[in-house]
PDB file of N, CA and C in Angstrom:
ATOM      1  N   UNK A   1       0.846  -1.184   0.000  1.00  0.00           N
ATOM      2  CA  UNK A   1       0.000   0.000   0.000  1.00  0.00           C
ATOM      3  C   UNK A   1       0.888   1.242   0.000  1.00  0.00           C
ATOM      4  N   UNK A   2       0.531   1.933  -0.920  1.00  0.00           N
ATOM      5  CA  UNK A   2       1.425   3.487  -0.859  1.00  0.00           C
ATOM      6  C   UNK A   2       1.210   4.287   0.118  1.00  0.00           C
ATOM      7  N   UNK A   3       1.968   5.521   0.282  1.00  0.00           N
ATOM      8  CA  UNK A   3       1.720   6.526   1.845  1.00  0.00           C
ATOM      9  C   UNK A   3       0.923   6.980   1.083  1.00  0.00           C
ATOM     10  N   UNK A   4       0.702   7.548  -0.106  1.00  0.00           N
ATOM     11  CA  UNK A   4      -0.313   8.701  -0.681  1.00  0.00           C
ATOM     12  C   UNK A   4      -1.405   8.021  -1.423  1.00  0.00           C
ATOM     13  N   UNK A   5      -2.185   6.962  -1.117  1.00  0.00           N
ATOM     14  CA  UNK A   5      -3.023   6.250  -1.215  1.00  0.00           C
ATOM     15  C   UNK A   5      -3.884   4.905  -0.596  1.00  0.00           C
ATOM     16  N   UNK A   6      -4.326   6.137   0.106  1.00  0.00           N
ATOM     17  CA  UNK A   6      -5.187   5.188   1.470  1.00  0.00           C
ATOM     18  C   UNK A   6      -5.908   3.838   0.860  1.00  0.00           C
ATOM     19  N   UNK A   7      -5.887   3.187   1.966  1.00  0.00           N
ATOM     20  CA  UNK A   7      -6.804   1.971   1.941  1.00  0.00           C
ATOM     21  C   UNK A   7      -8.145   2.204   1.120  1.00  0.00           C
ATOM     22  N   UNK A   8      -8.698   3.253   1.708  1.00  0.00           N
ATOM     23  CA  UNK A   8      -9.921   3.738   1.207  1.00  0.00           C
ATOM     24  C   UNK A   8      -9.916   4.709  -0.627  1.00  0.00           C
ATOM     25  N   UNK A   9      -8.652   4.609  -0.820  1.00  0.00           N
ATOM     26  CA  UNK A   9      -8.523   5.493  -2.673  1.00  0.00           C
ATOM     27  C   UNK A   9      -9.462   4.383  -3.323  1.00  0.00           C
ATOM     28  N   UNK A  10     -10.105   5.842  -4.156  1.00  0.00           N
ATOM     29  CA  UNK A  10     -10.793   4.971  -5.410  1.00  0.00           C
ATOM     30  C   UNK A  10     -10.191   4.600  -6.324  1.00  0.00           C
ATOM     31  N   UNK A  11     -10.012   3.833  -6.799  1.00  0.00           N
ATOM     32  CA  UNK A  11      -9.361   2.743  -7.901  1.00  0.00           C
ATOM     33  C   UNK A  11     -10.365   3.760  -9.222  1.00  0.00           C
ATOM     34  N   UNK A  12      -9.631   3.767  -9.924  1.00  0.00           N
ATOM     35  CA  UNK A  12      -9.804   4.420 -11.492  1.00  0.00           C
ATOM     36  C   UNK A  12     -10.625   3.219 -11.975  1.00  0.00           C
ATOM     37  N   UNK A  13     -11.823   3.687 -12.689  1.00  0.00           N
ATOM     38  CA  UNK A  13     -12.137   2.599 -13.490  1.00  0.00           C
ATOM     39  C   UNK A  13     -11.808   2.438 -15.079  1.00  0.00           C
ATOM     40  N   UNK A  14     -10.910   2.785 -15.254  1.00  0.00           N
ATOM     41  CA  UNK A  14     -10.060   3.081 -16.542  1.00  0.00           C
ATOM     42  C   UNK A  14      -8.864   3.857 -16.442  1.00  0.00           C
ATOM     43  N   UNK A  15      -7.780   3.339 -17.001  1.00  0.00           N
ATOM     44  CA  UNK A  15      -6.347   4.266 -17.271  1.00  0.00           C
ATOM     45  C   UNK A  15      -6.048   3.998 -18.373  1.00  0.00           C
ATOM     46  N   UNK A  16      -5.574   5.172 -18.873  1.00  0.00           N
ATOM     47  CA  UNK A  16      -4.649   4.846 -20.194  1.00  0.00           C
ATOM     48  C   UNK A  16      -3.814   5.954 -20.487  1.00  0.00           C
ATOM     49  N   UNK A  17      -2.406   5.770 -21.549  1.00  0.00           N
ATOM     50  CA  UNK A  17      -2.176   6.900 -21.833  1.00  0.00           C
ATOM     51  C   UNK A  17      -2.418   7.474 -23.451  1.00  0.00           C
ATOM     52  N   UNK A  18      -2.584   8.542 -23.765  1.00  0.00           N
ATOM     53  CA  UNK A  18      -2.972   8.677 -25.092  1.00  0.00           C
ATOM     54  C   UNK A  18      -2.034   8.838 -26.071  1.00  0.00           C
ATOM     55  N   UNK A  19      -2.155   8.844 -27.274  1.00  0.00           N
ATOM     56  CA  UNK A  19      -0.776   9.273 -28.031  1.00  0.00           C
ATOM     57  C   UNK A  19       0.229  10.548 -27.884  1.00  0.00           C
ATOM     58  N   UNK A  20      -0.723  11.396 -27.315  1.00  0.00           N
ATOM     59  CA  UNK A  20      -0.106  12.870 -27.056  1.00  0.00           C
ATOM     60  C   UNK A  20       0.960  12.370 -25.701  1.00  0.00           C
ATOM     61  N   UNK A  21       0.626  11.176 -25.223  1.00  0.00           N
ATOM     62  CA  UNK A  21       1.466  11.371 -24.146  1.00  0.00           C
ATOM     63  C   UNK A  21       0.586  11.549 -22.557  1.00  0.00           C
ATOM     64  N   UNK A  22      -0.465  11.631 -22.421  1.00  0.00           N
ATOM     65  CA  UNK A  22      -1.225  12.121 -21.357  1.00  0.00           C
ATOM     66  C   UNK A  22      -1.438  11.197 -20.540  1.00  0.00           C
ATOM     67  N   UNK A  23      -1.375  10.834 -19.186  1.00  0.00           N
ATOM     68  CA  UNK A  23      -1.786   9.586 -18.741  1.00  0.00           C
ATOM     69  C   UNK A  23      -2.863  10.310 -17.833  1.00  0.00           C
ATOM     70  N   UNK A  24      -4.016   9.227 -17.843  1.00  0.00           N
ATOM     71  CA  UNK A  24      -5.323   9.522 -17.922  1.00  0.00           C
ATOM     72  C   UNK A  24      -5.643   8.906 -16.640  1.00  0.00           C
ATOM     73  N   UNK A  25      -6.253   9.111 -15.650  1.00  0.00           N
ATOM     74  CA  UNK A  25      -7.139   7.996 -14.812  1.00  0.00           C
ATOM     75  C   UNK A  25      -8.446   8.851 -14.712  1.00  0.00           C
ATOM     76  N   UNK A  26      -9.449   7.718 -15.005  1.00  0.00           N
ATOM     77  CA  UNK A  26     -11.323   8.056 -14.701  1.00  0.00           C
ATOM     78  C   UNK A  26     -11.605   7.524 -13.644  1.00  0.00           C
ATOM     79  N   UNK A  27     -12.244   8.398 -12.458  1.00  0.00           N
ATOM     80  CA  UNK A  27     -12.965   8.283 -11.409  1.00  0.00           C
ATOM     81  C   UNK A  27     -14.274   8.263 -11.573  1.00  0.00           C
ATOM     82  N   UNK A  28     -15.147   7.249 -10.685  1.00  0.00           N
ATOM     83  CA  UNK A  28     -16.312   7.333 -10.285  1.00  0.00           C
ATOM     84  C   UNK A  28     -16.590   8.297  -8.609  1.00  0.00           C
ATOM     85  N   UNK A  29     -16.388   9.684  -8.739  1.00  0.00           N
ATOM     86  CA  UNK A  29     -16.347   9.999  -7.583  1.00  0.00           C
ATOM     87  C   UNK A  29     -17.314  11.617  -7.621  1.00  0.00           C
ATOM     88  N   UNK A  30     -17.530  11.741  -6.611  1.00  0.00           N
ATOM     89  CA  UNK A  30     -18.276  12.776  -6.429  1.00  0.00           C
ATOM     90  C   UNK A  30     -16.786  13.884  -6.565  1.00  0.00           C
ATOM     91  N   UNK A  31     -17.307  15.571  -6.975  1.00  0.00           N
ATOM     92  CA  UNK A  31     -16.090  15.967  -7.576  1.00  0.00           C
ATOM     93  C   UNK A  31     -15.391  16.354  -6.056  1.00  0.00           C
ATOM     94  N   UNK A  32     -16.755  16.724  -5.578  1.00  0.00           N
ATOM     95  CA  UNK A  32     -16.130  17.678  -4.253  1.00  0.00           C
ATOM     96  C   UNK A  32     -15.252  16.894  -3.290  1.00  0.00           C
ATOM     97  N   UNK A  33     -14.484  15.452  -3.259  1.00  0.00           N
ATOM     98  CA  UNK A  33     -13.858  14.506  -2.810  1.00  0.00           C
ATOM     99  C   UNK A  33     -12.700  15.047  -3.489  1.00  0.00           C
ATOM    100  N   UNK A  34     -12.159  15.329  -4.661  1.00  0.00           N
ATOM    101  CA  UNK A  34     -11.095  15.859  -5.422  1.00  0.00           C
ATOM    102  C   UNK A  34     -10.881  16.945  -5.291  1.00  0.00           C
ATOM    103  N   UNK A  35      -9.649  17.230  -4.369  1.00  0.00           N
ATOM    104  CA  UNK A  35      -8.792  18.535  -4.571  1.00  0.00           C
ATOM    105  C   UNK A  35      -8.254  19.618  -5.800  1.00  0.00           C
ATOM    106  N   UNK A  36      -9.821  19.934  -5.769  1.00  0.00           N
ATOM    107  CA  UNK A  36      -9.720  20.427  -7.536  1.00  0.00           C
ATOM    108  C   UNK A  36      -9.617  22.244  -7.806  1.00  0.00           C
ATOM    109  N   UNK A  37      -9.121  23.077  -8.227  1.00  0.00           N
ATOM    110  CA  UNK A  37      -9.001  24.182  -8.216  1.00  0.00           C
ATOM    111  C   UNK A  37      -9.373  25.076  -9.769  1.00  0.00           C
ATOM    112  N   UNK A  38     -10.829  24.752  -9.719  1.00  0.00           N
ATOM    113  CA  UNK A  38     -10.683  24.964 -11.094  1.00  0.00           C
ATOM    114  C   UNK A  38     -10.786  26.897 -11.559  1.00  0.00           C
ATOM    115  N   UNK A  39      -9.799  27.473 -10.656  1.00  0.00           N
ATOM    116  CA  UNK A  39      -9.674  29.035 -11.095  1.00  0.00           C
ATOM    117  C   UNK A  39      -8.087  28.568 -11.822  1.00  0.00           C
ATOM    118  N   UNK A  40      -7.550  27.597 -11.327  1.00  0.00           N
ATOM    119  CA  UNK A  40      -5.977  27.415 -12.020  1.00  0.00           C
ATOM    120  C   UNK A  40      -5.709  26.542 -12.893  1.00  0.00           C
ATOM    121  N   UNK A  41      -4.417  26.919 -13.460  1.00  0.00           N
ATOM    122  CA  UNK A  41      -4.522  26.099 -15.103  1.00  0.00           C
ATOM    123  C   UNK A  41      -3.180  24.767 -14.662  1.00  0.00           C
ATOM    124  N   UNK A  42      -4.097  23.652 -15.644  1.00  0.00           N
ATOM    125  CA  UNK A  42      -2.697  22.649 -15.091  1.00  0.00           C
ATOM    126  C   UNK A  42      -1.507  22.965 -15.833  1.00  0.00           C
ATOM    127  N   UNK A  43      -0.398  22.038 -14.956  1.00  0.00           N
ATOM    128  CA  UNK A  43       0.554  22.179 -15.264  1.00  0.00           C
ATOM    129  C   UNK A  43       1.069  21.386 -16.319  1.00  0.00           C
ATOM    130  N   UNK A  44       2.181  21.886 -17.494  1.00  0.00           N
ATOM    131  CA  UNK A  44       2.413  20.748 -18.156  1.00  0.00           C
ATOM    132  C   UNK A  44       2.049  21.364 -19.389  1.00  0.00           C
ATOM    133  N   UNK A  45       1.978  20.749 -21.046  1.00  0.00           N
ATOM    134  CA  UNK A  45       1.312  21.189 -22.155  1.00  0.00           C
ATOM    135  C   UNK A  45       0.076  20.921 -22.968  1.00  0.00           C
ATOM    136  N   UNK A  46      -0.852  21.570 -22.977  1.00  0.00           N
ATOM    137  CA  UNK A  46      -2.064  20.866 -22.857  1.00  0.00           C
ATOM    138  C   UNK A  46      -3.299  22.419 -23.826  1.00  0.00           C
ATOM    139  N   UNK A  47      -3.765  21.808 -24.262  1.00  0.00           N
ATOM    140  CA  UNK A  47      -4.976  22.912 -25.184  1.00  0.00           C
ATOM    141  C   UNK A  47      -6.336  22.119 -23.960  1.00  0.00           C
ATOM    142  N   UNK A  48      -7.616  23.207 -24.111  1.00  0.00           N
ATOM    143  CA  UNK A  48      -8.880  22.611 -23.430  1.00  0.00           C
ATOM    144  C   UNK A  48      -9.044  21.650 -24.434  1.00  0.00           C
ATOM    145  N   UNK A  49      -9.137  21.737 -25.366  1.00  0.00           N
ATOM    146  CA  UNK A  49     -10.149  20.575 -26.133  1.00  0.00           C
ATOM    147  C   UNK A  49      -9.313  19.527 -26.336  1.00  0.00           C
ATOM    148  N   UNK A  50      -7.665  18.990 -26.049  1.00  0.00           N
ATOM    149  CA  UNK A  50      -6.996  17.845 -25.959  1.00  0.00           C
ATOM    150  C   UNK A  50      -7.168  17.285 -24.823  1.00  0.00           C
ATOM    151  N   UNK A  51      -7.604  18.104 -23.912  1.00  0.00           N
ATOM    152  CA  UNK A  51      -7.681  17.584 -22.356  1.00  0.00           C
ATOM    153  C   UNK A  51      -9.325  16.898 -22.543  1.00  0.00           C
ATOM    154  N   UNK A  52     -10.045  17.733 -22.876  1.00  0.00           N
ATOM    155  CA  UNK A  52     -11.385  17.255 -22.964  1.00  0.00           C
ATOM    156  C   UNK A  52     -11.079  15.973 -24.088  1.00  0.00           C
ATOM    157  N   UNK A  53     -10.637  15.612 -25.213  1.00  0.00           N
ATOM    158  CA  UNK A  53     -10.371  14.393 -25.550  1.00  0.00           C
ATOM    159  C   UNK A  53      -9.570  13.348 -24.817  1.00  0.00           C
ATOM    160  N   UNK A  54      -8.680  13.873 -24.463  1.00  0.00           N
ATOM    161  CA  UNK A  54      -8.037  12.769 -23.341  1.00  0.00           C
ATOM    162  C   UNK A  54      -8.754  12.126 -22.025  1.00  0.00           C
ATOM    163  N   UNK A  55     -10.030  12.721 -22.046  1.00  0.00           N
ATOM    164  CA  UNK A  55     -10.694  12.573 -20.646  1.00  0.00           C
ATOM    165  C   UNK A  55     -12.001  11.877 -21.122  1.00  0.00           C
ATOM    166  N   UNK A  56     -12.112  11.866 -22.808  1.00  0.00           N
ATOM    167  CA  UNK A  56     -12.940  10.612 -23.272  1.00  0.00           C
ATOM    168  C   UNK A  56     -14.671  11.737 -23.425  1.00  0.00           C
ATOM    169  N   UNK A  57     -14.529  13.103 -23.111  1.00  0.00           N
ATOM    170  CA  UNK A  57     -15.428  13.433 -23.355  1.00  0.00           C
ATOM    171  C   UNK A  57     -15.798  14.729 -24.186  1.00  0.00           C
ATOM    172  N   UNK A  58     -17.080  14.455 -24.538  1.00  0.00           N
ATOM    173  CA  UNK A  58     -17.027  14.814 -26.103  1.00  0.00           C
ATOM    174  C   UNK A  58     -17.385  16.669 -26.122  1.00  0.00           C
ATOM    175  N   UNK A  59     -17.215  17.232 -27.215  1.00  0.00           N
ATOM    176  CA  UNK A  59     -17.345  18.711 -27.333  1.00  0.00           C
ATOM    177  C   UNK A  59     -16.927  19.461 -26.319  1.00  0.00           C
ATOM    178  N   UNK A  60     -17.557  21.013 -26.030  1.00  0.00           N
ATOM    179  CA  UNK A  60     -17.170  21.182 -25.304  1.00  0.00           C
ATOM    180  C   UNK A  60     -18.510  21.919 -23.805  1.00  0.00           C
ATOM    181  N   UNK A  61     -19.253  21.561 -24.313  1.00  0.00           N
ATOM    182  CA  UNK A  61     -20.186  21.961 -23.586  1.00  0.00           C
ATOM    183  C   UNK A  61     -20.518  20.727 -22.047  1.00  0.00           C
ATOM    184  N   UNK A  62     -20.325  21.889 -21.017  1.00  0.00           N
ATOM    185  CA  UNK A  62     -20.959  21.208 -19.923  1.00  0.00           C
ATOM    186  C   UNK A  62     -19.512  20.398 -19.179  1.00  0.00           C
ATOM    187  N   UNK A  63     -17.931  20.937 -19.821  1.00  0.00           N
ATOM    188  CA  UNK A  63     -16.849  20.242 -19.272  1.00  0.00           C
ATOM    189  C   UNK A  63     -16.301  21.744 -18.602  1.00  0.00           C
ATOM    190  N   UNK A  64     -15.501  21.139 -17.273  1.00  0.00           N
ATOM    191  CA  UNK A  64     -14.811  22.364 -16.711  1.00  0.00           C
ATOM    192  C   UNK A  64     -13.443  21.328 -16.654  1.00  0.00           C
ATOM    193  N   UNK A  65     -12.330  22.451 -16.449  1.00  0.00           N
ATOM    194  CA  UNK A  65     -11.003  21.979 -16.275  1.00  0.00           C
ATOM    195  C   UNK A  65     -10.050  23.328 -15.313  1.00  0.00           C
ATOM    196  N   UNK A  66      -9.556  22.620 -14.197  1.00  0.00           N
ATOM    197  CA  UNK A  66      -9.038  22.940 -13.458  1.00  0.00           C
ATOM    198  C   UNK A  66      -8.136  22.421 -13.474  1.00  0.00           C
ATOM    199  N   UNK A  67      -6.856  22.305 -11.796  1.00  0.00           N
ATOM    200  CA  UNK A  67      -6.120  21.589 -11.619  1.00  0.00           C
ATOM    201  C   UNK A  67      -5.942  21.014 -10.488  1.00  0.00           C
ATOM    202  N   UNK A  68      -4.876  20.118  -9.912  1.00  0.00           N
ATOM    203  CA  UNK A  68      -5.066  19.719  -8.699  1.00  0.00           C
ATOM    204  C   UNK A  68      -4.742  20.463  -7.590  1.00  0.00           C
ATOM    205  N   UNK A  69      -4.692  20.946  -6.348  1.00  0.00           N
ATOM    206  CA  UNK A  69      -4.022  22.090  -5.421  1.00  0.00           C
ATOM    207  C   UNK A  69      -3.268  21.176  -4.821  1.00  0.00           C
ATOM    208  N   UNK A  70      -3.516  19.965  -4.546  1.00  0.00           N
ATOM    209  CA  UNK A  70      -2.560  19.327  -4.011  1.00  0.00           C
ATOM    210  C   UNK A  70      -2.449  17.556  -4.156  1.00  0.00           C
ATOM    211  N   UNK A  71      -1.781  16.833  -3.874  1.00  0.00           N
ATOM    212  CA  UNK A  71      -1.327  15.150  -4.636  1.00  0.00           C
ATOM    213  C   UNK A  71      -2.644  15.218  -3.941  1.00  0.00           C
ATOM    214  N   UNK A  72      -3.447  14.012  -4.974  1.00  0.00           N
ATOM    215  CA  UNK A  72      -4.477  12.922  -4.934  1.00  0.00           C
ATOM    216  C   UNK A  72      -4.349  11.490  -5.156  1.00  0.00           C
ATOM    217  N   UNK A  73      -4.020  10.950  -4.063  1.00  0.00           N
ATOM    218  CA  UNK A  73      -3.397   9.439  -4.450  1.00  0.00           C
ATOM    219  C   UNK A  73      -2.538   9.357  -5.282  1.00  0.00           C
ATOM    220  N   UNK A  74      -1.927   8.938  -6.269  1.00  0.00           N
ATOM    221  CA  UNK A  74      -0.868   8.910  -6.797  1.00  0.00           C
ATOM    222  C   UNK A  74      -0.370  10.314  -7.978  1.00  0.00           C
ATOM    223  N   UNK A  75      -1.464  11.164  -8.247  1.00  0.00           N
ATOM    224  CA  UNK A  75      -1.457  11.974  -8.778  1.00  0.00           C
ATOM    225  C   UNK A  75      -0.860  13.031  -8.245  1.00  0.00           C
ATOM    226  N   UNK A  76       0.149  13.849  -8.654  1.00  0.00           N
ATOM    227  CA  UNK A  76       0.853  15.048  -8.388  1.00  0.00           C
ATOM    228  C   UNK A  76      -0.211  16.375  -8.468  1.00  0.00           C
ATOM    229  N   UNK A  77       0.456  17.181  -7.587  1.00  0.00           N
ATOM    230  CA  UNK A  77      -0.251  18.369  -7.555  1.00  0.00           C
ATOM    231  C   UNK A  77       0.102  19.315  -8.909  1.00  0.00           C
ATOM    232  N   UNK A  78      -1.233  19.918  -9.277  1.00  0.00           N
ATOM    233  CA  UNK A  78      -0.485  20.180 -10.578  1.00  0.00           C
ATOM    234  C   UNK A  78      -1.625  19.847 -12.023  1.00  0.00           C
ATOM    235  N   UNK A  79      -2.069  18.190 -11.402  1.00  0.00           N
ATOM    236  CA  UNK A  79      -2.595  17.525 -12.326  1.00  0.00           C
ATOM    237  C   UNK A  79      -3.695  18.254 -13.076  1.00  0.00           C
ATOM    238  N   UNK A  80      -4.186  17.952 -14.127  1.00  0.00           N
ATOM    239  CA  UNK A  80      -5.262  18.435 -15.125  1.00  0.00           C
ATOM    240  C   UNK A  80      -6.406  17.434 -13.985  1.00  0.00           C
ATOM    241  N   UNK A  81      -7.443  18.297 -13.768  1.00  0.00           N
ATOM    242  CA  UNK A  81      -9.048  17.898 -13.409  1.00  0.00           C
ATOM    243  C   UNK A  81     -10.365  18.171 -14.714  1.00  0.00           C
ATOM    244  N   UNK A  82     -10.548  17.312 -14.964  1.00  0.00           N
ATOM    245  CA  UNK A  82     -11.467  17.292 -16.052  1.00  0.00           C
ATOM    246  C   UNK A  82     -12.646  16.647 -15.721  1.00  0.00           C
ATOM    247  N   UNK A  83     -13.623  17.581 -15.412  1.00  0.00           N
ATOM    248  CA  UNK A  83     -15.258  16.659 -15.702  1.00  0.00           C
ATOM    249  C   UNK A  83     -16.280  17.275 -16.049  1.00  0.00           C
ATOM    250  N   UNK A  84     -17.389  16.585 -16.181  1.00  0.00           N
ATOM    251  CA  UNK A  84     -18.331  16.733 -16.846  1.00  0.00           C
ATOM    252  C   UNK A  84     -19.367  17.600 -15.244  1.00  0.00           C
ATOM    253  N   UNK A  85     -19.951  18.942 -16.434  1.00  0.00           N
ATOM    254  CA  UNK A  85     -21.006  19.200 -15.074  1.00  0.00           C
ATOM    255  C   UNK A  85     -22.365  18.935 -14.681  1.00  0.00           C
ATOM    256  N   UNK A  86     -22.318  17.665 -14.870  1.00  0.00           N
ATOM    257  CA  UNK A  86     -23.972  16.848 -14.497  1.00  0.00           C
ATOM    258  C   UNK A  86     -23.667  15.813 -13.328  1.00  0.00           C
ATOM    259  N   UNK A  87     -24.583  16.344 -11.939  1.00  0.00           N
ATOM    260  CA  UNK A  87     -24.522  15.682 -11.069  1.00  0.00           C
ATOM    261  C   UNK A  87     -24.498  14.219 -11.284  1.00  0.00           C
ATOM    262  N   UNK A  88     -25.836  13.561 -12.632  1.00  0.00           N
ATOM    263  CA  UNK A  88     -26.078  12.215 -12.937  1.00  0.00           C
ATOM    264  C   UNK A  88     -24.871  11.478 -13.318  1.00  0.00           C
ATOM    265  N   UNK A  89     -23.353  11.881 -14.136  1.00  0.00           N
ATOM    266  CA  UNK A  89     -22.673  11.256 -13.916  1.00  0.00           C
ATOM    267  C   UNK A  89     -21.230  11.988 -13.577  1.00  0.00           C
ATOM    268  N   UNK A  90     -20.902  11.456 -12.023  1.00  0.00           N
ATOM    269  CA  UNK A  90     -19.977  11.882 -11.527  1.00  0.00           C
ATOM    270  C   UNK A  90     -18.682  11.037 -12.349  1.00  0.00           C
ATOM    271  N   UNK A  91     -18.215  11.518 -13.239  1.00  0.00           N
ATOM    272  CA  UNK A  91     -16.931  11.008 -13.995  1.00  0.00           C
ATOM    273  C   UNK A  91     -16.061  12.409 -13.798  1.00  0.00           C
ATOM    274  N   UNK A  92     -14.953  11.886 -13.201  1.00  0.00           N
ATOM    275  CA  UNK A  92     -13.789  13.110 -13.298  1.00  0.00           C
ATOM    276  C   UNK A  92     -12.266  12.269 -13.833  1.00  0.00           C
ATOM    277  N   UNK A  93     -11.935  12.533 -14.596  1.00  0.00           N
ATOM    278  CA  UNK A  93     -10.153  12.474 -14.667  1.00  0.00           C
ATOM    279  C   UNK A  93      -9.570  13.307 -14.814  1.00  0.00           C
ATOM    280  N   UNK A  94      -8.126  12.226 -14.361  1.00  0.00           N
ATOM    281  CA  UNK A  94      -7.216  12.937 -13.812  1.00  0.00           C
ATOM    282  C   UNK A  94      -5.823  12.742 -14.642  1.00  0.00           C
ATOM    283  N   UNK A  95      -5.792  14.037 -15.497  1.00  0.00           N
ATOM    284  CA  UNK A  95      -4.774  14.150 -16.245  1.00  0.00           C
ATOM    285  C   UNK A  95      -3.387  14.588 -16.539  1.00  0.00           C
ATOM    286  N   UNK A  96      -2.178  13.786 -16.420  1.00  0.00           N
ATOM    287  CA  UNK A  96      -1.193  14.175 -16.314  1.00  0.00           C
ATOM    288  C   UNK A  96      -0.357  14.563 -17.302  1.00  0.00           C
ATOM    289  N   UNK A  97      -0.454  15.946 -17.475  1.00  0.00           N
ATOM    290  CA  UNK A  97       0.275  16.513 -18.961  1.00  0.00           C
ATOM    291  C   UNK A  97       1.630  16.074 -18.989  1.00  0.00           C
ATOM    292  N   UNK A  98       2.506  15.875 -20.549  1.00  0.00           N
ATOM    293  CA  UNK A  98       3.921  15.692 -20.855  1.00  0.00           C
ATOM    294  C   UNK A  98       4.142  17.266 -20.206  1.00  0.00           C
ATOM    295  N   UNK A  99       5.317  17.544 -19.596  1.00  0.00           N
ATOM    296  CA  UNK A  99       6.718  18.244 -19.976  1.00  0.00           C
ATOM    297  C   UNK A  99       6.912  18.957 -20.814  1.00  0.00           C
ATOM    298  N   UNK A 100       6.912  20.225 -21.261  1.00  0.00           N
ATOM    299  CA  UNK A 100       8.423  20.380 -22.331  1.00  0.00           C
ATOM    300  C   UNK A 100       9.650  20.449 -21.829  1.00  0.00           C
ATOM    301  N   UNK A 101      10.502  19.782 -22.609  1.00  0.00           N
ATOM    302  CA  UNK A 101      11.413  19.263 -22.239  1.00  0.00           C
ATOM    303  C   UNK A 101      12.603  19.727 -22.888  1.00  0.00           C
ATOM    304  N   UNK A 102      13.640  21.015 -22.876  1.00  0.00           N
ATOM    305  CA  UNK A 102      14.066  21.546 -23.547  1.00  0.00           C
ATOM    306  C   UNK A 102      15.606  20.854 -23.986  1.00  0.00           C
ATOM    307  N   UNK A 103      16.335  20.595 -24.809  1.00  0.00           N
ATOM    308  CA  UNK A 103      17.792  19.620 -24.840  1.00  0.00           C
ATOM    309  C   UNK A 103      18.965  20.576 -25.471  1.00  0.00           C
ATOM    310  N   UNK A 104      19.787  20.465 -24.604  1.00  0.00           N
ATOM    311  CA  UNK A 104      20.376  20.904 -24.547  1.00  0.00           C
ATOM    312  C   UNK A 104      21.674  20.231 -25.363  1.00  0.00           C
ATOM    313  N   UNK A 105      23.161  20.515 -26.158  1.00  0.00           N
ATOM    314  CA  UNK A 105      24.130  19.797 -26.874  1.00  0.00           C
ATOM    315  C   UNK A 105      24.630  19.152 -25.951  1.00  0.00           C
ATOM    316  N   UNK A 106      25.797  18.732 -26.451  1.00  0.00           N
ATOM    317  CA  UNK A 106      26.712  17.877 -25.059  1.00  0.00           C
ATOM    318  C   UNK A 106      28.005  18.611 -24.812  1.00  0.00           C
ATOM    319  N   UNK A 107      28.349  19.757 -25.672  1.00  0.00           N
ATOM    320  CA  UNK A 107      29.266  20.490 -24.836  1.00  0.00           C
ATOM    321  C   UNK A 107      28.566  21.508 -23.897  1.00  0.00           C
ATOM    322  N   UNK A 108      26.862  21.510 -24.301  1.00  0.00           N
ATOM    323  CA  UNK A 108      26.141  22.378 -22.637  1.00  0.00           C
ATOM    324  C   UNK A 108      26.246  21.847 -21.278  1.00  0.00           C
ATOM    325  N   UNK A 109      26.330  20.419 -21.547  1.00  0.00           N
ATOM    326  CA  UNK A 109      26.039  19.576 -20.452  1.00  0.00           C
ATOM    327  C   UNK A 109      27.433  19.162 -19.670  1.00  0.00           C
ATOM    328  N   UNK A 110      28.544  19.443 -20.170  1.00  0.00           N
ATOM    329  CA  UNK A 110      29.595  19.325 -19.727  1.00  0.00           C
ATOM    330  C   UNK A 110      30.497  20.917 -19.494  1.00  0.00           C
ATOM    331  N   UNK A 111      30.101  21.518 -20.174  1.00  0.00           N
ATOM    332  CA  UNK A 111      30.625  22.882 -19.681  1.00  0.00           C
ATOM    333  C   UNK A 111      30.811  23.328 -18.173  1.00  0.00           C
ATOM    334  N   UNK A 112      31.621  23.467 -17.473  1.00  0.00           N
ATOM    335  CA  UNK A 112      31.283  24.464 -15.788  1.00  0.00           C
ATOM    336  C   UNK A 112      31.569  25.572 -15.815  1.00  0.00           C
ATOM    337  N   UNK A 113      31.210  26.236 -14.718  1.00  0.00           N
ATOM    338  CA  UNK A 113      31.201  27.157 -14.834  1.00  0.00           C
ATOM    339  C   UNK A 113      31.595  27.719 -12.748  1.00  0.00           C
ATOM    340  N   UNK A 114      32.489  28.937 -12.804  1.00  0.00           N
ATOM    341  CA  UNK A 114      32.509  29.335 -11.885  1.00  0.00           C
ATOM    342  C   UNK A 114      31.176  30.068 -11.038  1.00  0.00           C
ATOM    343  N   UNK A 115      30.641  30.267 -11.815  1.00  0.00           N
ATOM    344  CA  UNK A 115      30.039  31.576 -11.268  1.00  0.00           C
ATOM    345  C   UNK A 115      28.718  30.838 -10.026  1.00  0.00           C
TER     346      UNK A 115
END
């Protein structure tokens, strides 16, 4: 059992990651259980309507996206919150954007420097 995932965590009823790179988990959970902040933008690289595809739901009407304020079971703070706003189905995921990841040559990476 992990420290940041109680006995009691809901198990995703679906994960995957998408081609963009996104790894996805869908909750069956009421939202207000999720540490969700949806005045802030997640972290990571991400458009609304890739997040709303990565989260399996369609157009864009009736989806909000926030982020996480702080780790949710295995999820970092940070994460993309995506759900739908109809009490009838509580589906939220939880989306973890790629990185940009900037590369640097190999005389950057070996260079020192005093300063």
């Amino acid at each position: 059992m992990s420290l940041d995932a109680p006995e009691n965590a809901p198990i995703p009823f679906r994960a995957y990651v998408t081609p963009y790179g996104y790894r996805v988990a869908l909750y069956r959970v009421a939202l207000g259980s999720v540490p969700a902040d949806f005045f802030a933008d997640p972290d990571g690289n991400w458009t609304f309507e890739l997040l709303a595809e990565a989260a399996g739901f369609a157009g864009s009407d009736g989806i909000a996206v926030g982020a996480l304020r702080e780790r949710f079971h295995h999820h970092p703070e940070g994460a993309a919150v995506v759900t739908l706003d109809a009490e009838s189905r509580p589906h939220v995921a939880i989306v973890e954007c790629p990185i940009a990841y900037e590369y640097v040559t190999g005389a950057e990476l070996t260079r020192s420097s005093a300063a």
